[in-house]
Each structure stands twice: as C-alpha cells, then as structure tokens.
Protein backbone atom coordinates (compact mmCIF):
# COMPACT_ATOMS: atom_id res chain seq x y z
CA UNK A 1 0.00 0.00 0.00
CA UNK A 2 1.26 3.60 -0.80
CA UNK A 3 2.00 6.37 1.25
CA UNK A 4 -0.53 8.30 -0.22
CA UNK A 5 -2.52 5.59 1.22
CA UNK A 6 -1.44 5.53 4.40
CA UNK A 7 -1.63 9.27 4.90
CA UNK A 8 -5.31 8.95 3.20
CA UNK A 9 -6.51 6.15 5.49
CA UNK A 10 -5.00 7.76 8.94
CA UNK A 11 -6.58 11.36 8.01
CA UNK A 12 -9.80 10.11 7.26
CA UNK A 13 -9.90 8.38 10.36
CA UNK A 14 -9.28 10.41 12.65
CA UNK A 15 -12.01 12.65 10.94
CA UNK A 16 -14.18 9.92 11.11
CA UNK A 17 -13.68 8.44 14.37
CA UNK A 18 -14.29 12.25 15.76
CA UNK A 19 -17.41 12.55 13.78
CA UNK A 20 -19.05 9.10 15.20
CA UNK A 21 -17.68 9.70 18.77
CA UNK A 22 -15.57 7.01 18.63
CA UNK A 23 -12.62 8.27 20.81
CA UNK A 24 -9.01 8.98 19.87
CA UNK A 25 -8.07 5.09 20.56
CA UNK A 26 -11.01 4.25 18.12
CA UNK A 27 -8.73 6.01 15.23
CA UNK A 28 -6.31 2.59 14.51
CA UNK A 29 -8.98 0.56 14.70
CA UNK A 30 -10.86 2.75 11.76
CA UNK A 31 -7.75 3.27 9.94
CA UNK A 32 -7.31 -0.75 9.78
CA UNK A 33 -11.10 -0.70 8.74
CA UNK A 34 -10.52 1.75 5.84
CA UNK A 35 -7.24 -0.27 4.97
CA UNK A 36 -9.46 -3.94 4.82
CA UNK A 37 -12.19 -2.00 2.44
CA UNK A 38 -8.92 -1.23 0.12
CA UNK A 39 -7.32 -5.17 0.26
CA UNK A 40 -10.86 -6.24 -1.18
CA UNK A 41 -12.22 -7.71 2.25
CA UNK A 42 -15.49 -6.07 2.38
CA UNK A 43 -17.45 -6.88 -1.22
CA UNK A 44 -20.50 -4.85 -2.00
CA UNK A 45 -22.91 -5.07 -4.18
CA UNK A 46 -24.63 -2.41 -5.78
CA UNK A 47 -28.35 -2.74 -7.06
CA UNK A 48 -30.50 0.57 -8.75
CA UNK A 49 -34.12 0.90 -8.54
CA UNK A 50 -36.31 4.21 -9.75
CA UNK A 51 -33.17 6.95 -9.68
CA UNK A 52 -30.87 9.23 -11.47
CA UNK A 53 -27.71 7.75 -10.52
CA UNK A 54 -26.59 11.15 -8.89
CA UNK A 55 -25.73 8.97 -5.66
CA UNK A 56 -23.29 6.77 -7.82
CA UNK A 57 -21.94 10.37 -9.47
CA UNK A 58 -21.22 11.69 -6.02
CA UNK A 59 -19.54 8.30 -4.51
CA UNK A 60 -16.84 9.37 -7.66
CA UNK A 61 -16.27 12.31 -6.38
CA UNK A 62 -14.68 10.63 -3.22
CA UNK A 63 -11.55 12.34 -2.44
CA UNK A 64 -8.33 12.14 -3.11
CA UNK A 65 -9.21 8.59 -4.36
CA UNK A 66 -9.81 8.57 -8.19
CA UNK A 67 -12.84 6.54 -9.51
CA UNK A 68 -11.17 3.42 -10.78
CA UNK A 69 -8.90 3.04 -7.22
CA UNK A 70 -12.20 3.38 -5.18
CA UNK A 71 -14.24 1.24 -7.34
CA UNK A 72 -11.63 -1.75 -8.28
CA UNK A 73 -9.62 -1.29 -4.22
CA UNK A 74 -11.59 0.55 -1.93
CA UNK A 75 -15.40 -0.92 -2.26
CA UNK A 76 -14.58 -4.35 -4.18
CA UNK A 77 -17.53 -3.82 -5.87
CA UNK A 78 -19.06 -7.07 -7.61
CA UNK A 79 -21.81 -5.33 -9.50
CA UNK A 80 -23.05 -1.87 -10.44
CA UNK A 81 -25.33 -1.26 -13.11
CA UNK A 82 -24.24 2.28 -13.91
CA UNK A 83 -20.57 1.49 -13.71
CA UNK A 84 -19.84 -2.15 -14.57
CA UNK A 85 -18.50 -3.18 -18.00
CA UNK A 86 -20.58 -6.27 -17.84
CA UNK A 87 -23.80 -6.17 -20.18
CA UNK A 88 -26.84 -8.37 -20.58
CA UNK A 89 -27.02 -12.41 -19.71
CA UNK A 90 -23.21 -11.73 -18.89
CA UNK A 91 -24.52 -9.07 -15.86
CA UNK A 92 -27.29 -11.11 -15.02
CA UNK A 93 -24.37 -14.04 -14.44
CA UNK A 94 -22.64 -12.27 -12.11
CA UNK A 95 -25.07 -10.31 -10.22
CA UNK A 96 -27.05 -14.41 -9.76
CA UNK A 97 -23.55 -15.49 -8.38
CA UNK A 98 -23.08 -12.93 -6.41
CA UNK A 99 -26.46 -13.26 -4.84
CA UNK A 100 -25.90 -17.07 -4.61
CA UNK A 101 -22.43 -16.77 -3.17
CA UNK A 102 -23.77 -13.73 -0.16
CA UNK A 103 -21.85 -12.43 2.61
CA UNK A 104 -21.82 -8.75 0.74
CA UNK A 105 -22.66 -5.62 1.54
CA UNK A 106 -25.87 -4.68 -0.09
CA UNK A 107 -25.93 -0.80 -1.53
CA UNK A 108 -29.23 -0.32 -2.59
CA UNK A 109 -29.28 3.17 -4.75
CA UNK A 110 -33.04 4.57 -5.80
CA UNK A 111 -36.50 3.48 -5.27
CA UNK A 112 -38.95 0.40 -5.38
CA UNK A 113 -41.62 0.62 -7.95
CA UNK A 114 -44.31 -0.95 -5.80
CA UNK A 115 -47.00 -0.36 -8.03
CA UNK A 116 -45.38 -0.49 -11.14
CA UNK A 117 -43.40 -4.15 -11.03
CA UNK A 118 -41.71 -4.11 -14.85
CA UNK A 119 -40.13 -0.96 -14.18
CA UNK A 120 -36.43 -1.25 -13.30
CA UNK A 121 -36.83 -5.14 -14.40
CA UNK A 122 -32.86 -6.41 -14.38
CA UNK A 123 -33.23 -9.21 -16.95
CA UNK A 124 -36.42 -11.29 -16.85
CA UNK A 125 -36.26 -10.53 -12.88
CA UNK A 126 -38.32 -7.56 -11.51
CA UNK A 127 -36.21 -5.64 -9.52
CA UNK A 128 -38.59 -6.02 -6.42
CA UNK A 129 -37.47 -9.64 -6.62
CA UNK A 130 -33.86 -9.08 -7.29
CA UNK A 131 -34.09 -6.86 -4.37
CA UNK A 132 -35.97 -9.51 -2.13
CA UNK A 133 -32.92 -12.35 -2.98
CA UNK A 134 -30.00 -10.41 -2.63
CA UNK A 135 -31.43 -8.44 0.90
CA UNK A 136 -31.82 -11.82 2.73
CA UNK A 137 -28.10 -12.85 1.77
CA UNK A 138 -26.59 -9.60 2.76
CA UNK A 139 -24.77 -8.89 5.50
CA UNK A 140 -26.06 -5.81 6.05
CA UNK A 141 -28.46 -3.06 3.77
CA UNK A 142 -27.19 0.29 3.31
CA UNK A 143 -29.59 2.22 1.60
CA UNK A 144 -28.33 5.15 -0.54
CA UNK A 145 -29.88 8.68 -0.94
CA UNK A 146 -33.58 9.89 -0.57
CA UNK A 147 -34.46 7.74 -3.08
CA UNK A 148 -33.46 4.55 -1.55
CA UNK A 149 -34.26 5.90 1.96
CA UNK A 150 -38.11 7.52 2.21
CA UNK A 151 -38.67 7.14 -2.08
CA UNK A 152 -37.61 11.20 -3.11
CA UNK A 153 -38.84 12.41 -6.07
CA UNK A 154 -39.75 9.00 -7.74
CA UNK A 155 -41.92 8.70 -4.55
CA UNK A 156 -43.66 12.26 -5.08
CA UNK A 157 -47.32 12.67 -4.65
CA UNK A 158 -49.41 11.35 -7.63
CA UNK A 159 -46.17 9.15 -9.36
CA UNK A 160 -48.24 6.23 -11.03
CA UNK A 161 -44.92 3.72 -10.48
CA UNK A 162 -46.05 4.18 -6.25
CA UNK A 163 -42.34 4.29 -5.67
CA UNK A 164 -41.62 3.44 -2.17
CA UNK A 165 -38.24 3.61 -0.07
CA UNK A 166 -35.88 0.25 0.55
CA UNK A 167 -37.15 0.55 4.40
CA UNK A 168 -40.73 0.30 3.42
CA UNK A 169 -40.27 -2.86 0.97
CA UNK A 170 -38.32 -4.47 3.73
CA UNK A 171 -40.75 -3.96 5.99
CA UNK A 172 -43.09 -5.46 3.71
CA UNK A 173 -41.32 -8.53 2.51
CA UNK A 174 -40.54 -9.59 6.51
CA UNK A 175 -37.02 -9.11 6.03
CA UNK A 176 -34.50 -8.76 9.03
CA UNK A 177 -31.14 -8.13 7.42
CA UNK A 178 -29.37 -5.38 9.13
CA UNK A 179 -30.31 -1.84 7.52
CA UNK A 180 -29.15 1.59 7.46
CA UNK A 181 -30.24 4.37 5.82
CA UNK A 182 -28.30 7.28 3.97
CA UNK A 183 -30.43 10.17 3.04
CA UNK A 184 -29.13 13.31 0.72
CA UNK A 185 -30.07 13.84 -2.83
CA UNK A 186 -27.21 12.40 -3.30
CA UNK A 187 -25.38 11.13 -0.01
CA UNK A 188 -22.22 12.47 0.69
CA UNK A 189 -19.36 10.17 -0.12
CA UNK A 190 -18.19 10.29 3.04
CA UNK A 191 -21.58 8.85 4.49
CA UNK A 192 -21.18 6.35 2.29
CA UNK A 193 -17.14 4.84 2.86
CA UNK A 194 -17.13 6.02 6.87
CA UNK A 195 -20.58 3.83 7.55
CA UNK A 196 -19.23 0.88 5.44
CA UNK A 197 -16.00 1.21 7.67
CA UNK A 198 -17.55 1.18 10.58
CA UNK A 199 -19.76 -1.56 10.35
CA UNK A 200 -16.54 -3.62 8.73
CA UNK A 201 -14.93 -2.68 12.13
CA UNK A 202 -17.01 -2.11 14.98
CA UNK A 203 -20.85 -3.27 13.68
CA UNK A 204 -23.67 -0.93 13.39
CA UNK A 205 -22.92 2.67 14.14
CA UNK A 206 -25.22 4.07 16.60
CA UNK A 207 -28.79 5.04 14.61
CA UNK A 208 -31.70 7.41 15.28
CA UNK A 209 -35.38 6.10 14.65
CA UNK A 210 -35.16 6.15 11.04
CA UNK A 211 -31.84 4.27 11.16
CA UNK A 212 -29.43 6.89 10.01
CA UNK A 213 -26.05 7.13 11.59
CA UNK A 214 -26.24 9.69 14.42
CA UNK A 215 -22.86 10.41 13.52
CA UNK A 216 -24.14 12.21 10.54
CA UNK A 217 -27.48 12.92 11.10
CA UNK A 218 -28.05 13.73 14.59
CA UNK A 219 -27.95 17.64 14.27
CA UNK A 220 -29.95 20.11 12.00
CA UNK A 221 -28.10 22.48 9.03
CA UNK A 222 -29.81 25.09 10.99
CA UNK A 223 -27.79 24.49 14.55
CA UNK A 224 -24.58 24.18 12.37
CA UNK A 225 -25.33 26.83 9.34
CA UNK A 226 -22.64 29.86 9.09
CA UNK A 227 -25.82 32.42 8.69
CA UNK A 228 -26.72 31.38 12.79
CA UNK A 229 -25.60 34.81 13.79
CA UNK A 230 -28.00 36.37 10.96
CA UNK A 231 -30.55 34.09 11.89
CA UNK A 232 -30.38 35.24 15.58
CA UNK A 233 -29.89 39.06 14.40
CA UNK A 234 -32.84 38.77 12.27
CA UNK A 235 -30.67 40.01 8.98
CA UNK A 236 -32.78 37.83 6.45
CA UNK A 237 -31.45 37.83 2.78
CA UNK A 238 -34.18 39.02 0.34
CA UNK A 239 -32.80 37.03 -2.48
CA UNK A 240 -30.48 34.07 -3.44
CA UNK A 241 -26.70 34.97 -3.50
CA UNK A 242 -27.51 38.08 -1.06
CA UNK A 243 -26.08 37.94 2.51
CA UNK A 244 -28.36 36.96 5.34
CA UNK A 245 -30.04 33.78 7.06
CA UNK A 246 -31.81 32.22 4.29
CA UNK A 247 -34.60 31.06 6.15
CA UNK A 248 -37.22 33.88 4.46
CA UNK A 249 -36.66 32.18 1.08
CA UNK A 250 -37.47 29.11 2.10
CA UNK A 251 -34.56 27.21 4.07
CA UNK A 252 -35.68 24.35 5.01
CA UNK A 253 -32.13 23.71 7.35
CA UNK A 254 -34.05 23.94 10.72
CA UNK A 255 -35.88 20.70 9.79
CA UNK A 256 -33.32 18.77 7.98
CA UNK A 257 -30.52 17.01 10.05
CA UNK A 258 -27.29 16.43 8.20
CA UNK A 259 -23.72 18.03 8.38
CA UNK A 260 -23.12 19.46 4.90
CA UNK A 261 -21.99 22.66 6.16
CA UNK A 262 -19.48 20.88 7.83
CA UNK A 263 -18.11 18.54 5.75
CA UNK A 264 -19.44 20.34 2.54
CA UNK A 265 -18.87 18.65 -0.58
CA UNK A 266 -16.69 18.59 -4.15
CA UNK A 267 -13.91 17.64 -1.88
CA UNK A 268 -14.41 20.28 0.78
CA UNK A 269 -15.22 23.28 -1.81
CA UNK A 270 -18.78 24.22 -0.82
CA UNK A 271 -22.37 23.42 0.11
CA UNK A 272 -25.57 24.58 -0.91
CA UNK A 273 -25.84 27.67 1.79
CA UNK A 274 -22.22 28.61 1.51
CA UNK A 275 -22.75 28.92 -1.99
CA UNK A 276 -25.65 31.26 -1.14
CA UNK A 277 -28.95 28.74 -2.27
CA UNK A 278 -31.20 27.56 0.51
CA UNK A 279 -31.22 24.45 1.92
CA UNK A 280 -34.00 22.54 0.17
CA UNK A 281 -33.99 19.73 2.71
CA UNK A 282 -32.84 16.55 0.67
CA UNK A 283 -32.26 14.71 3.38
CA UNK A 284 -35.49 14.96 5.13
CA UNK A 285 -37.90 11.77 4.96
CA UNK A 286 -40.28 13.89 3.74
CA UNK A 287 -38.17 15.72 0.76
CA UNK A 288 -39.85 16.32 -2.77
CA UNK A 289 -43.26 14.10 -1.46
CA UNK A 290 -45.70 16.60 -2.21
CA UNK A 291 -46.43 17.49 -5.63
CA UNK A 292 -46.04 21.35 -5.18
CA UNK A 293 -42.93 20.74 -3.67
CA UNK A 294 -40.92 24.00 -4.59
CA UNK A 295 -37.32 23.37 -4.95
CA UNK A 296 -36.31 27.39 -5.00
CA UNK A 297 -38.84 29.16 -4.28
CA UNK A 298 -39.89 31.78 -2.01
CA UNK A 299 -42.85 30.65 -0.67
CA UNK A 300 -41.10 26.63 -0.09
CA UNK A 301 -43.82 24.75 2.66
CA UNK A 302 -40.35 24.36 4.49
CA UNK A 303 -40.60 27.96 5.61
CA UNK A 304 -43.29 27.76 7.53
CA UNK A 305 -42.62 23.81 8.76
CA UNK A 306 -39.40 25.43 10.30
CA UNK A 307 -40.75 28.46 11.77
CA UNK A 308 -39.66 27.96 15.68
C-alpha cells in the first residue's frame, strides 16, 4: 500500500472516528477498517431501482481517491449497473452469483416501484425480486440517498410507479437483514465509505429512529449553518446569493438534520448555503413528497414547517 494511502486512510480516520464519537483510541482501529475496504475484504454489491444515478456520481467524487482506485480497491464492488462493464445475460451471471455466493454488503441506490413491477426489471427478474434475494443474503443493507431511503422524487405525490423507499419494501417482505439508511439527494461520499467502515470494524454505528447514523445525522443544518448569527440578528437575505439567514426564502435547514456545512462537498469546496442557495432539505424523509414541492422558491412549505 502507498504512502498516499497511508496518509489517506490515517486522516480520514481520525475525521471519522471524531465525527461518530468514537474516541481517539477508536482512530487505529478505523484506519485498519478503511485499509481492509482497500485489500478487497469487504465486497459490495450495488443494485439501482427508480433513480438518477446522482448517488453513484457523487460516490466518484470521493476524495483524493480517483474513480477506478475506489471502485476496483476501496469498495470491491461485484456489481453496479451504472458502472460495470458487464452487459446483458453476462450481468445477469454475475449479479445471480453474487447473490448465490452472499456475505456482501448490499448498496441499494433509488427506489422500489411498488406499483409499477416491470419498471427497473434487471433481466427477466423484476427488480422487487432481485431486491428480495440479494437483501436476505446480505450482510447488512445500506440504503443510498432519498431515493433509496423515504422514495424522493420517484416517490412524489401522484407518481403512477407508487415508488416506495428500501425501508418500506423491507418492511413489507418480513425481512430482518441489518439496515441503514443514507439520506441526501445524493449522499455524501463520506456517508457512504465512513458507515461501510464502521460496520466492517465495529458493527452498526449508533442510529436514530429512522436508522441513520447519528454520527451524521443527529444535528440540524440550521444548529450548524454559518448564517446562525443572521438568523439570531434577524438580517434575512431578500434574495439568493444576497447575505443573510436564508430562512425567508425558504430554508428548510431547521428541519433537515445532516452536516453538509461541515463537511461540505466537491472535496471540501462548498455546500448549498455557503454557496448562497437555501437548503431545500434533501435529506429529510419527507423531501420532494408533495407534488407542489418547490425546490427554489420563495414561498417553499419548508418555511413555515421550520418556523420555531
């Protein structure tokens, strides 16, 4: 393993071990954990319902790791339908052995069609079905973005597929396999690797009622956002890119729990607020279900959900 590596696998633990409230001694332990995930010792497989794929474009913006090092190395990925080079009876093959074979990690990226079976259909299979075989031989569920979490915008009010979140259809189906849910339209890649670490290394991460890692999820944009002060001071912004809380135009940060202004994203470059947009709340259970949901608009539902 290279230096790079090495420096790569210590700095991202200690970030994550801080993050998860692990403990200084907890940072080896991760670093080892990040180090297995690179030697091929954690294998994931990665199935796509109802979605745009925008998670799978924002786990290759993962840095410094380049897309081909964290896709071949760091994930040991036996299947992705966006990514793989593997086409027709050939990717039904090895998706059928992979099932067969189990003991992966199980990314689930997008929606379930419940009302619409022959959408998403992966071969003859439905993906409903696919879904069903490969949960119960998982290890463990993680399931990626708003999509996969609550159902997003394929779930929105009046869809005719009745798109429903992975939680939901496991429900449903009476499966048990360990879950955990990543919100974010898409999920930060960070949410992504430091939850697959930690459940390589220490189990489940500690999870609020809707399963999310508390680690990333346990405090609102609002109680973190770098407008607080002009929140407090009442120095509103009147329109996007202007100075100011945010909140008049229809923030929805005080009901969304996540830690993009923290982390932001793009490798650290910015997040929405920074970059002077509103939060619109993608990582809420409820995000996009209504069908007047305004993305960027001034008179968002959010704003007056979030007024204290």
């Amino acid at each position: 393993m290279d230096t790079m590596d090495r420096r790569y696998f210590l700095s991202l633990s200690v970030r994550l071990t801080a993050l998860m409230g692990l403990g200084a001694k907890a940072i080896p332990a991760m670093a080892e954990s990040l180090a297995q995930l690179a030697q091929g010792n954690a294998p994931a497989l990665w199935l796509q319902g109802q979605s745009c794929s925008g998670c799978s474009i924002s786990l290759l913006n993962s840095e410094p790791l380049g897309p081909a090092q964290l896709l071949t190395q760091y994930l040991s990925l036996a299947f992705h339908q966006t990514l793989s080079g593997a086409t027709g009876e050939m990717a039904v093959q090895v998706v059928d052995r992979a099932i067969a074979k189990g003991g992966y990690f199980l990314i689930v990226e997008g929606a379930v069609p419940a009302a619409m079976p022959t959408a998403c259909r992966f071969g003859e299979e439905t993906f409903s079905a696919q879904l069903g075989r490969a949960a119960r031989q998982a290890k463990a569920i993680l399931c990626v973005g708003s999509c996969a979490t609550s159902g997003g915008i394929p779930a929105a009010q009046n869809n005719p597929t009745g798109a429903i979140g992975v939680p939901a259809f496991l429900a449903q189906q009476s499966i048990g396999t360990p879950r955990i849910s990543i919100p974010g339209c898409p999920a930060h890649p960070d949410w992504i690797v430091g939850t697959l670490a930690h459940v390589l290394k220490f189990g489940l991460p500690p999870l609020d009622e809707l399963g999310q890692p508390k680690a990333f999820f346990a405090r609102s944009i609002h109680e973190q956002c770098p407008r607080f002060t002009d929140y407090e001071r009442e120095n509103f912004a009147r329109t996007f890119g202007a100075e100011g809380c945010l909140f008049k135009l229809g923030c929805a940060g005080p009901i969304t729990k996540a830690d993009c202004t923290l982390r932001q994203w793009n490798g650290g470059t910015n997040d929405c607020i920074r970059a002077g947009a509103p939060c619109i709340g993608c990582a809420r259970a409820a995000f996009a279900a209504r069908a007047d949901f305004p993305f960027h608009l001034k008179n968002s539902p959010a704003k007056s959900e979030a007024r204290p």
